[in-house]
N, C-alpha and C. Protein backbone atom coordinates (compact mmCIF):
# COMPACT_ATOMS: atom_id res chain seq x y z
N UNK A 1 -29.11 1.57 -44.41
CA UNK A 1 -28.19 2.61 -44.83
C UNK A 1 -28.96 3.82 -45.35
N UNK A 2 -29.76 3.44 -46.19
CA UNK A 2 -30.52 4.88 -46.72
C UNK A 2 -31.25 5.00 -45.32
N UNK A 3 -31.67 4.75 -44.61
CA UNK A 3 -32.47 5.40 -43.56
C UNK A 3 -31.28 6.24 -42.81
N UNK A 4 -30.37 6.16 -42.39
CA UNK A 4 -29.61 6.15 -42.05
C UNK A 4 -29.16 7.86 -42.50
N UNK A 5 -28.92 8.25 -44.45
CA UNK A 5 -28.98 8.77 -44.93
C UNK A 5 -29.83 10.22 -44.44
N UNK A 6 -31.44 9.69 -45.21
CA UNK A 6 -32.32 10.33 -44.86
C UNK A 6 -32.37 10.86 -43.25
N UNK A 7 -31.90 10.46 -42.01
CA UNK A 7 -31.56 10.60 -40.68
C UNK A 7 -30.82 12.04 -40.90
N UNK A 8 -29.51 12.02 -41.38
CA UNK A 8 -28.66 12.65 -41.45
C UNK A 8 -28.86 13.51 -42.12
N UNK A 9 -29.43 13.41 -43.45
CA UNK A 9 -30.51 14.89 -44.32
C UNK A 9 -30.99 15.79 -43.31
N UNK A 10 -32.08 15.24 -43.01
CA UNK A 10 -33.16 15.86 -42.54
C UNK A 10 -33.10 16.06 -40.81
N UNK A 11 -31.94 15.67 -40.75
CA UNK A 11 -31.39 15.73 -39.17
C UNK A 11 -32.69 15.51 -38.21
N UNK A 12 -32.86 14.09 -38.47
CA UNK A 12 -33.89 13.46 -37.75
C UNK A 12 -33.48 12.91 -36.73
N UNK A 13 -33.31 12.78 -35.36
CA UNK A 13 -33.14 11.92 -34.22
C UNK A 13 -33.60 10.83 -34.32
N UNK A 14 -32.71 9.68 -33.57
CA UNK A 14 -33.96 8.17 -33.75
C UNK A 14 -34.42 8.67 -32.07
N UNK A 15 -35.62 7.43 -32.12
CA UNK A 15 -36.60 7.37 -30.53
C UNK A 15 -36.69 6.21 -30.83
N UNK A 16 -36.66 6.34 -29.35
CA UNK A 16 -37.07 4.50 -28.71
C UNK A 16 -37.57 3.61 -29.40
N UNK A 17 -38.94 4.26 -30.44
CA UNK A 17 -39.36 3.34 -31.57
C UNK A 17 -37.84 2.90 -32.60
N UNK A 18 -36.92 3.69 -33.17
CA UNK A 18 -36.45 3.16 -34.05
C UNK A 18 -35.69 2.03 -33.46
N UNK A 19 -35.04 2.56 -32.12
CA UNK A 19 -34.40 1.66 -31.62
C UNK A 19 -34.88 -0.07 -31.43
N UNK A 20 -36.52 0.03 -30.98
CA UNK A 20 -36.80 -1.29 -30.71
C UNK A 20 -37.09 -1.91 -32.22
N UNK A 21 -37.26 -1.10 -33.31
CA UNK A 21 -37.14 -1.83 -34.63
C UNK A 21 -36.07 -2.28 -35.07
N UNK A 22 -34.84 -1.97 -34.78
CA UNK A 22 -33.63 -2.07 -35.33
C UNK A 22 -33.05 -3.26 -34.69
N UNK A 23 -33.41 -3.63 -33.46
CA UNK A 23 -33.30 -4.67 -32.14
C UNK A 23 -33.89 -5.92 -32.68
N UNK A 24 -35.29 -5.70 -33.44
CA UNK A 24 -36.31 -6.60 -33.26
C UNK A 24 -36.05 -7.86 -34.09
N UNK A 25 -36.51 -9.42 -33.80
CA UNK A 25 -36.17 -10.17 -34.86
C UNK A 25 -37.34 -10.47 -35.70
N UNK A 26 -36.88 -10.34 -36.78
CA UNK A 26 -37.62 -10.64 -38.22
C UNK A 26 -37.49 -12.20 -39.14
N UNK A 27 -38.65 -12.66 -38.66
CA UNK A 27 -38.37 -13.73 -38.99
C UNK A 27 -39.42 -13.88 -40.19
N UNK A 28 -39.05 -14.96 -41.22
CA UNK A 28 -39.67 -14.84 -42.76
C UNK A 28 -40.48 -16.43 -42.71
N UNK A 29 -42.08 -16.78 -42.42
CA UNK A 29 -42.18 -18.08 -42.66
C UNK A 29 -42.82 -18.08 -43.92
N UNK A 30 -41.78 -19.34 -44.50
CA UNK A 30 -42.06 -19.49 -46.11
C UNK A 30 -43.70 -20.48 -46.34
N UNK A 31 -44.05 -21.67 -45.61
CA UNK A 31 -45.52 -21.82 -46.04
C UNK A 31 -46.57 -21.33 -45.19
N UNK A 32 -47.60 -21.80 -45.53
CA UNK A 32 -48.92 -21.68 -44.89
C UNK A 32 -49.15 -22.73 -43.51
N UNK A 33 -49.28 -21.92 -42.21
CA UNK A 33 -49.89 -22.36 -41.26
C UNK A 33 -50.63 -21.97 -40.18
N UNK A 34 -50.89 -22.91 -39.22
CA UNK A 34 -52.44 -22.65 -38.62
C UNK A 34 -51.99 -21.52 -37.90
N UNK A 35 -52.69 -20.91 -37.03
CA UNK A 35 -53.16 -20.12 -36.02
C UNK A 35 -51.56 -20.75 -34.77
N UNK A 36 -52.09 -21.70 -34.74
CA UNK A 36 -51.53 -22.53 -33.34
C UNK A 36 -50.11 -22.73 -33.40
N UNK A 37 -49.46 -22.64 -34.85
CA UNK A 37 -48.08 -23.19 -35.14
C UNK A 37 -47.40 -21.51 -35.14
N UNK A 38 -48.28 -20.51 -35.35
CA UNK A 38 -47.70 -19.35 -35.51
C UNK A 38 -47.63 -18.97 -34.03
N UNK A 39 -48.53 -18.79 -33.20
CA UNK A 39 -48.47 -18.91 -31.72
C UNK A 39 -47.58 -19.44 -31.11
N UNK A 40 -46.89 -20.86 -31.47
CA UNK A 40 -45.76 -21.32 -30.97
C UNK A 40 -44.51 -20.70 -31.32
N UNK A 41 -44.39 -20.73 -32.75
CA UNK A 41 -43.00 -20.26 -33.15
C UNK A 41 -42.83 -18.22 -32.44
N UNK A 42 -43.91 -17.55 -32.39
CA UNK A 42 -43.74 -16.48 -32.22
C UNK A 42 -43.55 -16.55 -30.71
N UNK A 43 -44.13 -17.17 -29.93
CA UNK A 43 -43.84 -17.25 -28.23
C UNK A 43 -42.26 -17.48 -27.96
N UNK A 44 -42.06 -18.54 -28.74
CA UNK A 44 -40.80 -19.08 -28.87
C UNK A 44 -39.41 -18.12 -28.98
N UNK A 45 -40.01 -17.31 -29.87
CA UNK A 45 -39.18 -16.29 -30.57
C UNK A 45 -38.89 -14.80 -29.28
N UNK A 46 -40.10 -14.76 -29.11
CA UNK A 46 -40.42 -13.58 -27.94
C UNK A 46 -39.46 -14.01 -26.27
N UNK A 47 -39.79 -15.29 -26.15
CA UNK A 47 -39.23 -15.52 -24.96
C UNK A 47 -38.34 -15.34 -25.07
N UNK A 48 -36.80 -16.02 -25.86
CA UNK A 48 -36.04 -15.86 -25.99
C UNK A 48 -35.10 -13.92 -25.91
N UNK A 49 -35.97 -13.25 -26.07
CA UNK A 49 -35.25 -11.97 -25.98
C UNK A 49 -35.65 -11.54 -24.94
N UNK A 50 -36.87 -12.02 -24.10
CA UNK A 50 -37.60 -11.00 -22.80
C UNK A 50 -37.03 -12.09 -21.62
N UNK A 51 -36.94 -12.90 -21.53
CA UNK A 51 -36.35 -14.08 -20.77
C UNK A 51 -37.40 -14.67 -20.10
N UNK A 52 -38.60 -14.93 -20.80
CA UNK A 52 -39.87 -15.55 -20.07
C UNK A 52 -40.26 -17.09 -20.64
N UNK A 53 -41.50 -17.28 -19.97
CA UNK A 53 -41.77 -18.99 -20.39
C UNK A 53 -42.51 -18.44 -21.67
N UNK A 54 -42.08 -19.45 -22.72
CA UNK A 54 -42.75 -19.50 -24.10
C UNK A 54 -44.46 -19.80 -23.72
N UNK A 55 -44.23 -20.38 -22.96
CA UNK A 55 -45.83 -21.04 -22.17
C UNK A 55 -46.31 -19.90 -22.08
N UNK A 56 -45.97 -19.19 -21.14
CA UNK A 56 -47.23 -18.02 -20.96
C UNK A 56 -47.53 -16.89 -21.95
N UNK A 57 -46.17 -17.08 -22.76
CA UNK A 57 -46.42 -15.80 -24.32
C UNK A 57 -47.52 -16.08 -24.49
N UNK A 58 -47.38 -18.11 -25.09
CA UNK A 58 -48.37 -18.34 -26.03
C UNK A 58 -49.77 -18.42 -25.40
N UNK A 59 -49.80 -18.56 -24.56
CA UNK A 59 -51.23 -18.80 -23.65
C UNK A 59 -52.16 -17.28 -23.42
N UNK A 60 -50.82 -16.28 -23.66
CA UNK A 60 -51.43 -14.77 -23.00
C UNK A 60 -51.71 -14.20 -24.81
N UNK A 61 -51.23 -14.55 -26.12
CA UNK A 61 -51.25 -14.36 -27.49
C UNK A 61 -52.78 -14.90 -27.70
N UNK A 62 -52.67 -16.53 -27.49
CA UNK A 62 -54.10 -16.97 -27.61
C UNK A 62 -55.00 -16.25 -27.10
N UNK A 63 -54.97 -16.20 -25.52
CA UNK A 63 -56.51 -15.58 -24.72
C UNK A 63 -56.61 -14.21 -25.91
N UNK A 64 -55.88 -13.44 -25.74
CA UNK A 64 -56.21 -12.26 -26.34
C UNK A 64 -56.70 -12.22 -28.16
N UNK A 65 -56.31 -13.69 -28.69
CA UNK A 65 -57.12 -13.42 -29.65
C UNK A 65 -58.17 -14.09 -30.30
N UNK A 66 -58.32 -15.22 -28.61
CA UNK A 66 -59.82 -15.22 -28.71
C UNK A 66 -60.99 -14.19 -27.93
N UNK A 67 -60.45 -13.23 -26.63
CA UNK A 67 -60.88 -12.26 -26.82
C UNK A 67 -61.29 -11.53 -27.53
N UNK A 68 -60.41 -10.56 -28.60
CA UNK A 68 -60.63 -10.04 -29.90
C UNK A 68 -59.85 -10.32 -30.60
N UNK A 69 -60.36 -10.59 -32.02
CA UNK A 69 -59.40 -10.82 -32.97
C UNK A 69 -58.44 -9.99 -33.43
N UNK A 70 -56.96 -10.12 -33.12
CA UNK A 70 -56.33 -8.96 -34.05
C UNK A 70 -55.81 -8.77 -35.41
N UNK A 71 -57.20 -9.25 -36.26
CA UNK A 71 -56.90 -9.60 -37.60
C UNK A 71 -57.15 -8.40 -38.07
N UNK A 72 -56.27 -7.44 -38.92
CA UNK A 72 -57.02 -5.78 -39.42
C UNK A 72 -56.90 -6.40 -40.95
N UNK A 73 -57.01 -7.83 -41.67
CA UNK A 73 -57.36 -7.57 -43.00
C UNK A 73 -57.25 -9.17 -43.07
N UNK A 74 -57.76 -9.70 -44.06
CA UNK A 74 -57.60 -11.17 -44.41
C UNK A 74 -55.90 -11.42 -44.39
N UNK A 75 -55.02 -10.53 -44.78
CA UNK A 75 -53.86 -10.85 -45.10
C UNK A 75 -52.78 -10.12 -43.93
N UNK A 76 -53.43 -9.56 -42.96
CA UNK A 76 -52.70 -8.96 -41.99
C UNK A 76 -52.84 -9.01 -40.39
N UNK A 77 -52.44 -9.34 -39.78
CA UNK A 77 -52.77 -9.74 -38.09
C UNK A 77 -51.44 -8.83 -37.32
N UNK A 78 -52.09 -8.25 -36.73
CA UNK A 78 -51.25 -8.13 -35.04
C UNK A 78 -51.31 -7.99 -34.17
N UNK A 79 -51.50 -9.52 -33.71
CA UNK A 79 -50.99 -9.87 -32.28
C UNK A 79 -50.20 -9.53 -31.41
N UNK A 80 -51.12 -8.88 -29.96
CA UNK A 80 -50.22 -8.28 -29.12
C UNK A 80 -50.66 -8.35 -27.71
N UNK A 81 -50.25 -8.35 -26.59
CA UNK A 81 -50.77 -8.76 -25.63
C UNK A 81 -49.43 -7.72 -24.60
N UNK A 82 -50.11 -6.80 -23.62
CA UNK A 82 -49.46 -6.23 -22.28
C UNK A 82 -49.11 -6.88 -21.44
N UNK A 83 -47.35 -7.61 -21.32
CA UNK A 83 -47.22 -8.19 -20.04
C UNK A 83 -46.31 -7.23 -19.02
N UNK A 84 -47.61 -7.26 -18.22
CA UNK A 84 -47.24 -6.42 -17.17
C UNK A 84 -46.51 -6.63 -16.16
N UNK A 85 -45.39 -7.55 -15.71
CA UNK A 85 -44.87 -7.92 -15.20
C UNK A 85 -43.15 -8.08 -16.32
N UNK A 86 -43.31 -7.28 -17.33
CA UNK A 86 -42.45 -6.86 -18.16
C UNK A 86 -42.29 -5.31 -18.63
N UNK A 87 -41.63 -4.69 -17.87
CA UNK A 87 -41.93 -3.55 -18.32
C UNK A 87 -41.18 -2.46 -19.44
N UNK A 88 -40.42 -3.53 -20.90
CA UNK A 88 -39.73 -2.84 -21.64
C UNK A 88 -41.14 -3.54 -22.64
N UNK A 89 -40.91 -2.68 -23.84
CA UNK A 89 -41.69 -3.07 -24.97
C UNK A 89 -40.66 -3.83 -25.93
N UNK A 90 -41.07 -5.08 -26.48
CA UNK A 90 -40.78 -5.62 -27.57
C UNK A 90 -41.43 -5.90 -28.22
N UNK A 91 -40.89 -6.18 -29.36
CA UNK A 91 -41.35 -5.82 -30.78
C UNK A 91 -40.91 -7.47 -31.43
N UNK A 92 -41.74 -7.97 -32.56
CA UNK A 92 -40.79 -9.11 -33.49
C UNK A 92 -41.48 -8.97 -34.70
N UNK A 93 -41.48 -9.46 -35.74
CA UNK A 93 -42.14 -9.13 -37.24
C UNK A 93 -41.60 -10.74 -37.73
N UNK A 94 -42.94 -11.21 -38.23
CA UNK A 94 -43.07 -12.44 -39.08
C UNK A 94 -43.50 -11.76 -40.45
N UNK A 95 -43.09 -11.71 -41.04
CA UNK A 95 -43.61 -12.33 -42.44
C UNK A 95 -43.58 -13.50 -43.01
N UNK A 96 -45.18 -13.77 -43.63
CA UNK A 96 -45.65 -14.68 -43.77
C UNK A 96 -45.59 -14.92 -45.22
N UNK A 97 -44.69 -15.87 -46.10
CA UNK A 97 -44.45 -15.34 -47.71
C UNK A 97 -45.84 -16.03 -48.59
N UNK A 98 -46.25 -16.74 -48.09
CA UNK A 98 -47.34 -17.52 -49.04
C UNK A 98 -48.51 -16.21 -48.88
N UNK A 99 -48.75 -15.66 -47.87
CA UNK A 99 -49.84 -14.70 -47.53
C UNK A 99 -49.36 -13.60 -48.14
N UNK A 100 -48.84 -13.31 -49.08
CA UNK A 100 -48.58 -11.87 -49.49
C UNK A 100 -49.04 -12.17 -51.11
């Protein structure tokens, strides 16, 4: 609502970015886990809105971050991977509550 507000102040247009934030699902995991359990639940999560195999999210999430890591802080990661055979962008947001 206040964004919403501030929109209407400052007679800001939304773009495609706000749109795919407003779309996106936000999911909250309350403990601590591995690498591999976050890979699942987030593939899981992703397929479901792009209409693909959770298999290849998680397989194309992994390669890429044993490629490079996309860790930008002990307490922050984002994981992301171009599937090119998808050509809308999505978006999802975990927060992780023990890591904060």
């Amino acid at each position: 609502e206040l964004k919403d507000i501030l929109r209407e102040r400052d007679e800001i247009t939304k773009d495609r970015f706000d749109h795919i934030i407003e779309e996106c699902p936000i999911l909250d995991i309350e403990k601590r886990i591995e690498m591999e359990d976050f890979l699942k639940i987030s593939s899981q999560t992703i397929a479901e809105r792009i209409k693909m195999s959770s298999e290849e999210i998680h397989d194309a999430l992994l390669k890429r971050e044993q490629d490079t890591s996309t860790a930008i802080s002990p307490f922050l990661a984002m994981p992301s991977y171009t599937l090119y055979a998808f050509p809308n962008t999505t978006l999802a947001v975990f927060l992780a509550t023990p890591g904060r």
